[in-house]
PDB file of N, CA and C in Angstrom:
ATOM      1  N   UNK A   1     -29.468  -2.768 -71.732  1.00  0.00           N
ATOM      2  CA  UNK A   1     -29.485  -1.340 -72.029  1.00  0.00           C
ATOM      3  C   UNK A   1     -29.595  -0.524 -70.735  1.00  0.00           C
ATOM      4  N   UNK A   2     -30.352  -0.828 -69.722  1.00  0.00           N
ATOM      5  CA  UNK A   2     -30.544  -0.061 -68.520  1.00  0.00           C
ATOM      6  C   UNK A   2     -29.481  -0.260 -67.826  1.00  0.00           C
ATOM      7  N   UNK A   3     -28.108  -1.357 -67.960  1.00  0.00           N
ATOM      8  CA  UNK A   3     -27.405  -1.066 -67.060  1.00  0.00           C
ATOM      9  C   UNK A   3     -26.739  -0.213 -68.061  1.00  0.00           C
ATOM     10  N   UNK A   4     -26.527  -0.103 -69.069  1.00  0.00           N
ATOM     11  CA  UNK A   4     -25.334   1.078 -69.635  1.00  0.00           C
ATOM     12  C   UNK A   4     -25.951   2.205 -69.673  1.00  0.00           C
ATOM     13  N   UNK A   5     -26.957   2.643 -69.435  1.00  0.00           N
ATOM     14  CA  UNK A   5     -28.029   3.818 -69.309  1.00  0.00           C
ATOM     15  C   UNK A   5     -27.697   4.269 -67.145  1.00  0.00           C
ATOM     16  N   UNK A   6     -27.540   3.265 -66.708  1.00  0.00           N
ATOM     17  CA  UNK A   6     -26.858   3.584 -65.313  1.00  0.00           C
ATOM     18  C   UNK A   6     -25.429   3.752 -64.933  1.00  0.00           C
ATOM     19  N   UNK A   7     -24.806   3.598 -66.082  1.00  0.00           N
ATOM     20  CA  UNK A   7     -23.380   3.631 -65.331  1.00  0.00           C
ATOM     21  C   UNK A   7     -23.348   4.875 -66.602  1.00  0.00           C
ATOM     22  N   UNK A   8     -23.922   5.251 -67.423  1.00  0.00           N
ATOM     23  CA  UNK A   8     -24.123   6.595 -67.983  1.00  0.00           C
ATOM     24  C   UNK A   8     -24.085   7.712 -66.986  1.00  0.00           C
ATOM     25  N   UNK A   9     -25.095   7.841 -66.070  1.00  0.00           N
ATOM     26  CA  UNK A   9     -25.893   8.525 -65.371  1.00  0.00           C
ATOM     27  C   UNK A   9     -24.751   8.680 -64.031  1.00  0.00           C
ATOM     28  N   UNK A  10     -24.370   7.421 -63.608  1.00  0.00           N
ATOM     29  CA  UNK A  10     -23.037   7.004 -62.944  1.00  0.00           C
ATOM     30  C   UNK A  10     -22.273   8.247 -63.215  1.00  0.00           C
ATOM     31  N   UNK A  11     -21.136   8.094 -64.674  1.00  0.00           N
ATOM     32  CA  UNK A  11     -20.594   8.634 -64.916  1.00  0.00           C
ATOM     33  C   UNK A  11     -20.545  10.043 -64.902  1.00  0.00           C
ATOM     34  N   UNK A  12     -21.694  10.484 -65.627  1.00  0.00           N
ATOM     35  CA  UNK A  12     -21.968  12.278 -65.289  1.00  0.00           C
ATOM     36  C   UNK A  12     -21.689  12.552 -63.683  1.00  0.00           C
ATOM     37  N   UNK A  13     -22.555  11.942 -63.404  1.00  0.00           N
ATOM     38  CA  UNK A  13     -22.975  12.565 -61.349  1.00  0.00           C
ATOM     39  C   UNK A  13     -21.315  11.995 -60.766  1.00  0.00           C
ATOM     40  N   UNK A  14     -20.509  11.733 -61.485  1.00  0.00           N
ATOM     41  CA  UNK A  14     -19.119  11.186 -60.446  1.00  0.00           C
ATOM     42  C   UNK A  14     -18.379  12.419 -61.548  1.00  0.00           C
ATOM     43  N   UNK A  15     -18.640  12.900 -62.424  1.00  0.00           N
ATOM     44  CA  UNK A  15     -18.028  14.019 -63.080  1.00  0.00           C
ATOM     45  C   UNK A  15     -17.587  15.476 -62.030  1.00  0.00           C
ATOM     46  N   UNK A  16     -16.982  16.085 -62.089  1.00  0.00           N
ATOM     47  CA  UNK A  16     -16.391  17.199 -61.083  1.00  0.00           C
ATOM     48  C   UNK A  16     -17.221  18.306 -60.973  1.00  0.00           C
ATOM     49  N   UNK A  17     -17.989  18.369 -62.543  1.00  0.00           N
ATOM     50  CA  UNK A  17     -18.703  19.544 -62.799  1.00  0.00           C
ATOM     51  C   UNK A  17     -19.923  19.406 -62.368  1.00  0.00           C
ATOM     52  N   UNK A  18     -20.665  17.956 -62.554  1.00  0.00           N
ATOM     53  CA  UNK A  18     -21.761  17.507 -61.506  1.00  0.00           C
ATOM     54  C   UNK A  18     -22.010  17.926 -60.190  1.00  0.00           C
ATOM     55  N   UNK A  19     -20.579  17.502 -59.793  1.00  0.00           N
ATOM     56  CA  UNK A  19     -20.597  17.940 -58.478  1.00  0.00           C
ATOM     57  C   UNK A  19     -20.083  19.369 -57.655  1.00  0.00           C
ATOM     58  N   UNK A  20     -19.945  20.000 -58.455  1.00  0.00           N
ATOM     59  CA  UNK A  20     -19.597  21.395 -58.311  1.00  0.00           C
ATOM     60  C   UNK A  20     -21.430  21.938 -58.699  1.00  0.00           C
ATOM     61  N   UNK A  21     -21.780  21.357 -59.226  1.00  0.00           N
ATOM     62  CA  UNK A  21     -23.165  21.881 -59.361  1.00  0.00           C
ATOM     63  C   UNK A  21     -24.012  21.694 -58.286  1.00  0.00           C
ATOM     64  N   UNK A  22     -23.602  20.803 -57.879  1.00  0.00           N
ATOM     65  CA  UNK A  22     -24.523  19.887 -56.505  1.00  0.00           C
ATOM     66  C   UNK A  22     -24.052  21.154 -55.368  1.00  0.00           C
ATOM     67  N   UNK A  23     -22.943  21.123 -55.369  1.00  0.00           N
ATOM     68  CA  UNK A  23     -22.478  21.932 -54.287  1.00  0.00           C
ATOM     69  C   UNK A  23     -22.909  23.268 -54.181  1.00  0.00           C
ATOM     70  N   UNK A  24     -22.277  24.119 -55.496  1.00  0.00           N
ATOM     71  CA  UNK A  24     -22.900  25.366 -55.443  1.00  0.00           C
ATOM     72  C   UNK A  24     -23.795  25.931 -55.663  1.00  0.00           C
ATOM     73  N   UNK A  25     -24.606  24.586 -55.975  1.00  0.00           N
ATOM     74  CA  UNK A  25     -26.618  25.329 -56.148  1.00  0.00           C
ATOM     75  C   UNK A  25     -27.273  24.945 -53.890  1.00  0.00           C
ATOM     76  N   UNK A  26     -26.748  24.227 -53.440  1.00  0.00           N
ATOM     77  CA  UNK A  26     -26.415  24.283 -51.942  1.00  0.00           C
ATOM     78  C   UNK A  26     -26.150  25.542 -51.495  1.00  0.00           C
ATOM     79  N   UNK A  27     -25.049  26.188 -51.741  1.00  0.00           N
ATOM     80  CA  UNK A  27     -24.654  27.368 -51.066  1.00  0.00           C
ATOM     81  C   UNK A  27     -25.245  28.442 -51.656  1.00  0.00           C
ATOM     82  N   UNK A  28     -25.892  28.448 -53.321  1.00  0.00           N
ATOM     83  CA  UNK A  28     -26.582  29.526 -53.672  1.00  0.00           C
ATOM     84  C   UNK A  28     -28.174  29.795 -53.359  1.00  0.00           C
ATOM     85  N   UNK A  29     -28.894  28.590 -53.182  1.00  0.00           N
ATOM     86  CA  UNK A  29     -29.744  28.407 -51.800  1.00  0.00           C
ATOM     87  C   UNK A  29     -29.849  29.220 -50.479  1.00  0.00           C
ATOM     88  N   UNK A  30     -28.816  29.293 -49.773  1.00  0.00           N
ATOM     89  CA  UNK A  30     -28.806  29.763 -48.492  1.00  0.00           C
ATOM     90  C   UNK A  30     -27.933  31.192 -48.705  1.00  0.00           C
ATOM     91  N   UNK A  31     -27.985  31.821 -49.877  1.00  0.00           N
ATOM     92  CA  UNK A  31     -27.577  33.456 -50.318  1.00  0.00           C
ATOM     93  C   UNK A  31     -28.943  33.910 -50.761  1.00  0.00           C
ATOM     94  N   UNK A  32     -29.130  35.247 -49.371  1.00  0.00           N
ATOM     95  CA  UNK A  32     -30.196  35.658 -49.646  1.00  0.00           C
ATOM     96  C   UNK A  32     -30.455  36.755 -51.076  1.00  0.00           C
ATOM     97  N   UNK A  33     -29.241  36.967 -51.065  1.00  0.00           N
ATOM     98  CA  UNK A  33     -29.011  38.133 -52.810  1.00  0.00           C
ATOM     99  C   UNK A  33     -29.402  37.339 -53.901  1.00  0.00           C
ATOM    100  N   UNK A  34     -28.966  36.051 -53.865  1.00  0.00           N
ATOM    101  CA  UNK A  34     -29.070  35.332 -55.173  1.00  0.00           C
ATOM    102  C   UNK A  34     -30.781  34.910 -54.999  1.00  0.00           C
ATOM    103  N   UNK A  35     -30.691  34.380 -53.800  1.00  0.00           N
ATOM    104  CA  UNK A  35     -32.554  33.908 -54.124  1.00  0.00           C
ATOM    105  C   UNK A  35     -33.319  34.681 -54.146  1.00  0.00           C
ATOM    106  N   UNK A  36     -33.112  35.968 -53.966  1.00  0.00           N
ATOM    107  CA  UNK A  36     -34.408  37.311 -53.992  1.00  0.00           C
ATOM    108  C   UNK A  36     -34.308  37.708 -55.461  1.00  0.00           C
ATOM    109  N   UNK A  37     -32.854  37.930 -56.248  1.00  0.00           N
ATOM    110  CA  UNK A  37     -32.902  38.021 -57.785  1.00  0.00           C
ATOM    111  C   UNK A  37     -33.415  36.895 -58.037  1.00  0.00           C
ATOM    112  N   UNK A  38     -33.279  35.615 -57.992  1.00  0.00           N
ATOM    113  CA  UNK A  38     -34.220  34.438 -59.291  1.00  0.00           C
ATOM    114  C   UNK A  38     -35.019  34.659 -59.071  1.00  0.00           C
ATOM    115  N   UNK A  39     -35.733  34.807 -58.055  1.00  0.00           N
ATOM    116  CA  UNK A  39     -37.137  35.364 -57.747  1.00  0.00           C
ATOM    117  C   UNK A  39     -37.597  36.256 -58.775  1.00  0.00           C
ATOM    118  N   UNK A  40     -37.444  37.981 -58.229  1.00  0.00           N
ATOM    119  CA  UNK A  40     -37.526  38.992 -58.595  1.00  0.00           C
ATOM    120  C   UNK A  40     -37.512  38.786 -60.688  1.00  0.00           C
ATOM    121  N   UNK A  41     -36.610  37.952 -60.861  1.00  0.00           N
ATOM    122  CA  UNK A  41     -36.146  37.808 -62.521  1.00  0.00           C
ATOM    123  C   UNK A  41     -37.360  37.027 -62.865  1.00  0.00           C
ATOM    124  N   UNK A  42     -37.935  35.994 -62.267  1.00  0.00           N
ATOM    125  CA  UNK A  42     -38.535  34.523 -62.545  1.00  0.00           C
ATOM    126  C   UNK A  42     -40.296  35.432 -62.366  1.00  0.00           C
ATOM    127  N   UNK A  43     -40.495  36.451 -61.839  1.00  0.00           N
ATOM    128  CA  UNK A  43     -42.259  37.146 -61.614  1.00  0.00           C
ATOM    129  C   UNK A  43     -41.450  37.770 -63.106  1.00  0.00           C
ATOM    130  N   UNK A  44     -40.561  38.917 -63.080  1.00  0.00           N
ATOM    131  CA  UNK A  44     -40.607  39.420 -64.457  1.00  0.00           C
ATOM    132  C   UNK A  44     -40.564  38.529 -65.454  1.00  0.00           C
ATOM    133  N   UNK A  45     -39.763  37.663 -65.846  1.00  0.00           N
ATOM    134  CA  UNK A  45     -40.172  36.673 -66.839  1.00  0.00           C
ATOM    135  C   UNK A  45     -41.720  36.293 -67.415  1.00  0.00           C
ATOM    136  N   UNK A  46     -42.408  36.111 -66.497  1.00  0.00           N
ATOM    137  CA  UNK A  46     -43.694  35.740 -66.273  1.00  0.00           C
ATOM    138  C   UNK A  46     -44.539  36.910 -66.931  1.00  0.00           C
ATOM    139  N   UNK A  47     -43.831  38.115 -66.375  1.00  0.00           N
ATOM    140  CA  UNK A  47     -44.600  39.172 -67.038  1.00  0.00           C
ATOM    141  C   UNK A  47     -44.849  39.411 -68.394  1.00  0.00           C
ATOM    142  N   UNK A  48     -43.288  39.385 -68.365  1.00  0.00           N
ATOM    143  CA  UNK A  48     -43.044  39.595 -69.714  1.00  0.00           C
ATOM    144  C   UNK A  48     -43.480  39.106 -70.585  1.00  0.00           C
ATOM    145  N   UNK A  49     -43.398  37.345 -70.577  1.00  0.00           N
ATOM    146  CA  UNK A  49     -43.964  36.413 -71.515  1.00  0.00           C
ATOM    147  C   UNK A  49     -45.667  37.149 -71.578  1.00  0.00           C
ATOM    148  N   UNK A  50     -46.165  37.714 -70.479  1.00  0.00           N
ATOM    149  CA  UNK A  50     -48.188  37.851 -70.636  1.00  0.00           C
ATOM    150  C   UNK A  50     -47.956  38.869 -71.435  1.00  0.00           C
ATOM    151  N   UNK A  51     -47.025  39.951 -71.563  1.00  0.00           N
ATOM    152  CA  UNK A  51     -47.249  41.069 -72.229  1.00  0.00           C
ATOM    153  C   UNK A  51     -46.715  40.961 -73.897  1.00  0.00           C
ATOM    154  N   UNK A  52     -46.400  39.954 -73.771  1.00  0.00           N
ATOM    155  CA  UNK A  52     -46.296  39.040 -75.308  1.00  0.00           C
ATOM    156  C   UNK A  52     -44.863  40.028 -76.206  1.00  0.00           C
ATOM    157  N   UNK A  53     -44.272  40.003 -75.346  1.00  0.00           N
ATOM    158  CA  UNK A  53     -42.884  40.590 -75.062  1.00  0.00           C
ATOM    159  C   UNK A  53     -42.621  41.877 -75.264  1.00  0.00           C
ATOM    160  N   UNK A  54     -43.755  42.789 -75.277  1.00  0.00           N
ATOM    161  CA  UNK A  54     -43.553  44.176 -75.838  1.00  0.00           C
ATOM    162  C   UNK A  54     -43.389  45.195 -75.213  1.00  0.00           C
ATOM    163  N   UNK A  55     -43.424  44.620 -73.541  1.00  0.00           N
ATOM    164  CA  UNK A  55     -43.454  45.865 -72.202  1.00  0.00           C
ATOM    165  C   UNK A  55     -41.468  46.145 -72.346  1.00  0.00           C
ATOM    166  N   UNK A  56     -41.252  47.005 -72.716  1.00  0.00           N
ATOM    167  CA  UNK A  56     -40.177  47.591 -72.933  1.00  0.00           C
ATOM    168  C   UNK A  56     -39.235  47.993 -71.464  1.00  0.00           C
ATOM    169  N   UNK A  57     -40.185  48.362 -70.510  1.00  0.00           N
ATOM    170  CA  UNK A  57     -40.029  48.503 -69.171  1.00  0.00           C
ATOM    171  C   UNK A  57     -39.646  47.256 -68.434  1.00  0.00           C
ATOM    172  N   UNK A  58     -40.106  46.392 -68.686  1.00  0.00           N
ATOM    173  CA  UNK A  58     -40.663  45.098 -67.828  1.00  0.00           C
ATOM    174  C   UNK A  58     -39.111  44.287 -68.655  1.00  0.00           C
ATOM    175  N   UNK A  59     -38.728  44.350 -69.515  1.00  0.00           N
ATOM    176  CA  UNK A  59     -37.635  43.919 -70.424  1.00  0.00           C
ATOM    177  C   UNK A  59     -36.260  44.673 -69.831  1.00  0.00           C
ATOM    178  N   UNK A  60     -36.404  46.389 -69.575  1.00  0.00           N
ATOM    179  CA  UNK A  60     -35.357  47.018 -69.016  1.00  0.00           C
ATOM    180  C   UNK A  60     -34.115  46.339 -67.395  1.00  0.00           C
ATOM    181  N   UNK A  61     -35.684  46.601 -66.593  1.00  0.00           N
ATOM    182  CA  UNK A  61     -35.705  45.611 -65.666  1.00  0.00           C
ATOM    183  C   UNK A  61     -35.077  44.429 -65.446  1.00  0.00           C
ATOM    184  N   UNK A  62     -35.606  43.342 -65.883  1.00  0.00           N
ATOM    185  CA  UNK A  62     -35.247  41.750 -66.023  1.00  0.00           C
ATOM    186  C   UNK A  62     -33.509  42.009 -67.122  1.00  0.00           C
ATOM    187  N   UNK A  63     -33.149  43.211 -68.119  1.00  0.00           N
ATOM    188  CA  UNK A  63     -31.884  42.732 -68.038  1.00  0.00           C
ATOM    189  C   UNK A  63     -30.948  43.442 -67.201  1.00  0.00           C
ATOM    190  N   UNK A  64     -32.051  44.041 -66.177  1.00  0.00           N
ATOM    191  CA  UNK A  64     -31.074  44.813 -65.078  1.00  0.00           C
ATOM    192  C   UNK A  64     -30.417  43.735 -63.930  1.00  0.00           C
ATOM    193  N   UNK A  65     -31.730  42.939 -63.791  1.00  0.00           N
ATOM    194  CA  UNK A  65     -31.303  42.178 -62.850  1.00  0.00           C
ATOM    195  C   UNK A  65     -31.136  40.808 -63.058  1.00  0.00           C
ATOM    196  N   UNK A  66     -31.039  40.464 -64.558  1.00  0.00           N
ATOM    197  CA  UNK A  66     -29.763  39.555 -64.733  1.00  0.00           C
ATOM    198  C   UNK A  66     -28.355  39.789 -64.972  1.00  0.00           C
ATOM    199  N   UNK A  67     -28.600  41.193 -65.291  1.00  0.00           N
ATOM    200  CA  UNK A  67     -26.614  41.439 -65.282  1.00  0.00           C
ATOM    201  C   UNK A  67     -26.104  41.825 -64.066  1.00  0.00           C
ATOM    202  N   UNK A  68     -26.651  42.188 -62.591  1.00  0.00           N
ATOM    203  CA  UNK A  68     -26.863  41.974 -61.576  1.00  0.00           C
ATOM    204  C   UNK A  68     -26.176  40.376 -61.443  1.00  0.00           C
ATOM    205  N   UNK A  69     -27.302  39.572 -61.151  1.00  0.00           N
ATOM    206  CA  UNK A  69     -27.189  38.656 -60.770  1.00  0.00           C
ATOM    207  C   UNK A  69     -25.610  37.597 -61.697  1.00  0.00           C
ATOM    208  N   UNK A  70     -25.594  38.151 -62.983  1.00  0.00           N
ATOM    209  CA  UNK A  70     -24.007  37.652 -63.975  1.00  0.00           C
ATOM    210  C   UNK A  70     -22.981  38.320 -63.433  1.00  0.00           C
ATOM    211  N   UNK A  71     -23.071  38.901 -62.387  1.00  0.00           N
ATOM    212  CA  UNK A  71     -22.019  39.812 -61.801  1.00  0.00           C
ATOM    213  C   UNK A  71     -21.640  39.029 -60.281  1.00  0.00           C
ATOM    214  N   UNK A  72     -22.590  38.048 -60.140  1.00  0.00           N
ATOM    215  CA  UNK A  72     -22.072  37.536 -58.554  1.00  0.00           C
ATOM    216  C   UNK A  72     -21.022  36.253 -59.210  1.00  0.00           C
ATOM    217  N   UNK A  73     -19.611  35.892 -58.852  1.00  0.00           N
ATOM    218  CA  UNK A  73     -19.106  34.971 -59.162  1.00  0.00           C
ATOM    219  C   UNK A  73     -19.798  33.488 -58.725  1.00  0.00           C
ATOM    220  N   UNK A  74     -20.430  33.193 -57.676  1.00  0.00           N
ATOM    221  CA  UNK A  74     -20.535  32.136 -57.547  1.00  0.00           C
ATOM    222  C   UNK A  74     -21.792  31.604 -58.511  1.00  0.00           C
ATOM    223  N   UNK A  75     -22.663  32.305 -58.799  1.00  0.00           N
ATOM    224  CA  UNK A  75     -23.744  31.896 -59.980  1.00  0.00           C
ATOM    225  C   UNK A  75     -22.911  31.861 -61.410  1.00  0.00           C
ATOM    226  N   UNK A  76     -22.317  32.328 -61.691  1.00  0.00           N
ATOM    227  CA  UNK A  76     -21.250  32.950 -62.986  1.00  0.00           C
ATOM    228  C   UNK A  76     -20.807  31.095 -63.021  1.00  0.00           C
ATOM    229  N   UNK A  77     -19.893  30.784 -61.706  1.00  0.00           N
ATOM    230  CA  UNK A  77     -19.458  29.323 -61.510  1.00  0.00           C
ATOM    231  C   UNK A  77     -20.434  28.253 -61.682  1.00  0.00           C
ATOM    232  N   UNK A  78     -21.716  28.378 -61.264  1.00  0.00           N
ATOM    233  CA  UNK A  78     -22.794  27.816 -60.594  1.00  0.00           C
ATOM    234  C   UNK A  78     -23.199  27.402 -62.649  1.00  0.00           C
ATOM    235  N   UNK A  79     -22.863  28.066 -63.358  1.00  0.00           N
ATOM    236  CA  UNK A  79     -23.819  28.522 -65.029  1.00  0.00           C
ATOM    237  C   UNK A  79     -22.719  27.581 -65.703  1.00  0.00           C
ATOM    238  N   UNK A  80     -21.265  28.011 -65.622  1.00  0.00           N
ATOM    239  CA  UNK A  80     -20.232  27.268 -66.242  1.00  0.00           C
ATOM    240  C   UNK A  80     -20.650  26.009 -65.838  1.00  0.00           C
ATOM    241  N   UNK A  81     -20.264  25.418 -64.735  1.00  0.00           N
ATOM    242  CA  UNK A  81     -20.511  23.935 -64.470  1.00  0.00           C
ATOM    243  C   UNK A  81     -21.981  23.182 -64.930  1.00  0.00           C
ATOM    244  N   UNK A  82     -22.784  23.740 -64.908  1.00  0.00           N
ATOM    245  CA  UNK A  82     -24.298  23.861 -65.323  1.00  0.00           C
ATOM    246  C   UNK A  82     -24.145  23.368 -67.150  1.00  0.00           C
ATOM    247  N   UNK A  83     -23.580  24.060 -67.810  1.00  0.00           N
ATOM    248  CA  UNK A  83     -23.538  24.227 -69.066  1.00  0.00           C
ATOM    249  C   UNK A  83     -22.476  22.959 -69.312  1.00  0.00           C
ATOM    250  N   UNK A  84     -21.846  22.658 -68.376  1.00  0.00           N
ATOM    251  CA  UNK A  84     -21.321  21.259 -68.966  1.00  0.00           C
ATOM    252  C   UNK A  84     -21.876  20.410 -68.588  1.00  0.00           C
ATOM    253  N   UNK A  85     -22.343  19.891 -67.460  1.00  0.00           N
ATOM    254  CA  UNK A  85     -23.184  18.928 -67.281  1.00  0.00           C
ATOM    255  C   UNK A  85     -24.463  18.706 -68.805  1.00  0.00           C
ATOM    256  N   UNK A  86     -25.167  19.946 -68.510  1.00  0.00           N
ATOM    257  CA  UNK A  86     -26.389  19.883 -69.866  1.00  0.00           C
ATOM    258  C   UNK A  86     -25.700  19.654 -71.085  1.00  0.00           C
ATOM    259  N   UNK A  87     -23.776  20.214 -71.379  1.00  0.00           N
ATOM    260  CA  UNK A  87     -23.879  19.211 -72.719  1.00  0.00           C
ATOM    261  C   UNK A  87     -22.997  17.576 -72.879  1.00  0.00           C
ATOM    262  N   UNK A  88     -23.390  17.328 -71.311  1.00  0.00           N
ATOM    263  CA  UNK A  88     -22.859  15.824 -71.075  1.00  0.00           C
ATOM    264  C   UNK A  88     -24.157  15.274 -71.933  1.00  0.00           C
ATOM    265  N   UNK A  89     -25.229  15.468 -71.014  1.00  0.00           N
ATOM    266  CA  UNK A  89     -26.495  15.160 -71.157  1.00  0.00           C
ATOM    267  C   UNK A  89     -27.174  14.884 -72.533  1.00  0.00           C
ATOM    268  N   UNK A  90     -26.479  16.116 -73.710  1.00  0.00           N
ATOM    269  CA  UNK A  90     -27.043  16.385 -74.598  1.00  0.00           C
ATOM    270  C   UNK A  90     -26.346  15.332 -75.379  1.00  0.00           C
ATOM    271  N   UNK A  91     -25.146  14.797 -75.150  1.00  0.00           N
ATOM    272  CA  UNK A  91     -24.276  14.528 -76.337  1.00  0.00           C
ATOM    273  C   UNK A  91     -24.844  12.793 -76.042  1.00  0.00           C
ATOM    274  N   UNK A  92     -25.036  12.516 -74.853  1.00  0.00           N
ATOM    275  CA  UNK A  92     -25.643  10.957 -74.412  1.00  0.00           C
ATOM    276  C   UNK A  92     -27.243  10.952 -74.981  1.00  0.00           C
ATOM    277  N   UNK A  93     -28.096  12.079 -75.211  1.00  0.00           N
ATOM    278  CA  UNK A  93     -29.267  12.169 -75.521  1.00  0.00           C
ATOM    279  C   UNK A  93     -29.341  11.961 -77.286  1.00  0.00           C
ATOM    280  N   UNK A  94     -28.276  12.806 -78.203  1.00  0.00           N
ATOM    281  CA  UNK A  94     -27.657  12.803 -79.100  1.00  0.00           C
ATOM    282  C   UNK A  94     -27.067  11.113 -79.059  1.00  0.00           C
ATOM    283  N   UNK A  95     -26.215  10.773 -78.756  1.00  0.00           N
ATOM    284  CA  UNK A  95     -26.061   9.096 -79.286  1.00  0.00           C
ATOM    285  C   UNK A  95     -26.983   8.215 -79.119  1.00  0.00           C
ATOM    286  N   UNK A  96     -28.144   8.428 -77.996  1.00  0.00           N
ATOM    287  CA  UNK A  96     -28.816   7.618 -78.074  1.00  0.00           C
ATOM    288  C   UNK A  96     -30.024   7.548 -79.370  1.00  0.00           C
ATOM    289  N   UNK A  97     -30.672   8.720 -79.610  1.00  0.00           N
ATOM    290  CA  UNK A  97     -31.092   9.270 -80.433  1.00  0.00           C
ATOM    291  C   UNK A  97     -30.922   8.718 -82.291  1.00  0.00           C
ATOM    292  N   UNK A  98     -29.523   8.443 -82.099  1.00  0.00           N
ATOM    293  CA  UNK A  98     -28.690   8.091 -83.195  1.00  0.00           C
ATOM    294  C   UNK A  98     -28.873   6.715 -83.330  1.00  0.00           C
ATOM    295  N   UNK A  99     -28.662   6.064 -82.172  1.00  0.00           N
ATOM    296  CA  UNK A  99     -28.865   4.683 -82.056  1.00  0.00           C
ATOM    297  C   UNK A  99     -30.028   4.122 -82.375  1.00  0.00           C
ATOM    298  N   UNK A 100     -31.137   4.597 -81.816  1.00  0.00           N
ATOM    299  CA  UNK A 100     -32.062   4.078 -82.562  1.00  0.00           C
ATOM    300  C   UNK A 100     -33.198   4.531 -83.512  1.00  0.00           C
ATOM    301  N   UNK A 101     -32.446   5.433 -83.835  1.00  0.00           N
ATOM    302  CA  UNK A 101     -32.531   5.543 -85.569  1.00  0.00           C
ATOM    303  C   UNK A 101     -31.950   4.581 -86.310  1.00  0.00           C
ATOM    304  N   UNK A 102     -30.709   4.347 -86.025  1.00  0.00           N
ATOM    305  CA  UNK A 102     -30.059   3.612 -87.099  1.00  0.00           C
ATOM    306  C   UNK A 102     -30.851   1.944 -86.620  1.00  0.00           C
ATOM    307  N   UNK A 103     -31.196   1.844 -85.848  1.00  0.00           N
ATOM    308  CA  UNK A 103     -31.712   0.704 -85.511  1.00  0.00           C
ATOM    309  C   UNK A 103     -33.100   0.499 -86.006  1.00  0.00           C
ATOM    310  N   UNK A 104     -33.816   1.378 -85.983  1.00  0.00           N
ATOM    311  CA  UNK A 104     -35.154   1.068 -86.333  1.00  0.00           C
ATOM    312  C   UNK A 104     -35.174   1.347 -88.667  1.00  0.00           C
ATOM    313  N   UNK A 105     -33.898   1.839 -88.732  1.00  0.00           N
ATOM    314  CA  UNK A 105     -34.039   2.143 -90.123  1.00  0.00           C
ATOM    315  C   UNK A 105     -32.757   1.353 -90.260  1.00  0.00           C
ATOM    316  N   UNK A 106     -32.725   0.050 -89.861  1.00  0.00           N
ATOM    317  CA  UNK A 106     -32.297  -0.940 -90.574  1.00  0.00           C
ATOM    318  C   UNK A 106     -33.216  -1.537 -91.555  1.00  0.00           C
ATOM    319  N   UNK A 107     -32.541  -2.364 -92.359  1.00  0.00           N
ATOM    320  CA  UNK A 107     -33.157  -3.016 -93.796  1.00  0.00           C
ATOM    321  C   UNK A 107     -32.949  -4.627 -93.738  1.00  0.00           C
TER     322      UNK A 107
END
C-alpha cells in the first residue's frame, strides 16, 4: 500500500499544476504587494472571526482587500493551479476513503 500511496504522491508533484504551484507561490513570496495583502487580509480575518462576524467594518475591509489582491494575475494563476492540485488530493482522499470502507464492511 505505501508504495502505491508514493507513486500517488509521485504522480500529483510531477503534475504541471503542482508545479506551477511550486513555482508561483516562489515568485509570490518575493512580491512585496502580494505579501503585505495576505498579511493585512490574514490580522483581519483574525479579527473578524473575535468579533464573531458582526464588525461590518472589519468585513468591508477584508473584501476590499481580497478583491484587491483577485485582481493581481499571478495569485488569480497561483488559486487556479491551487484548486487543482486540492482536487487531485481530494479525489485520492475520496478513493481511499472508499476503499476502506468497502473493506472493513465486508461480510
Amino acid at each position: 500500500m505505501n508504495k502505491e500511496l508514493d507513486e500517488l504522491v509521485s504522480y500529483i508533484k510531477n503534475t504541471s499544476s503542482y508545479k506551477n504551484v511550486i513555482s508561483i507561490k516562489e515568485k509570490m513570496d518575493s512580491n512585496e504587494e502580494i505579501s503585505q495583502l495576505v498579511k493585512k487580509i490574514k490580522i483581519l480575518q483574525k479579527k473578524y472571526v473575535k468579533s464573531n462576524y458582526l464588525d461590518s467594518d472589519i468585513k468591508k475591509e477584508l473584501d476590499t482587500l481580497e478583491s484587491r489582491l483577485n485582481e493581481i494575475p499571478i495569485y488569480v494563476e497561483y488559486m487556479n493551479n491551487l484548486e487543482e492540485v486540492n482536487n487531485m488530493i481530494e479525489l485520492v482522499k475520496d478513493e481511499l476513503n472508499n476503499y476502506f470502507n468497502d473493506l472493513l464492511n465486508e461480510k
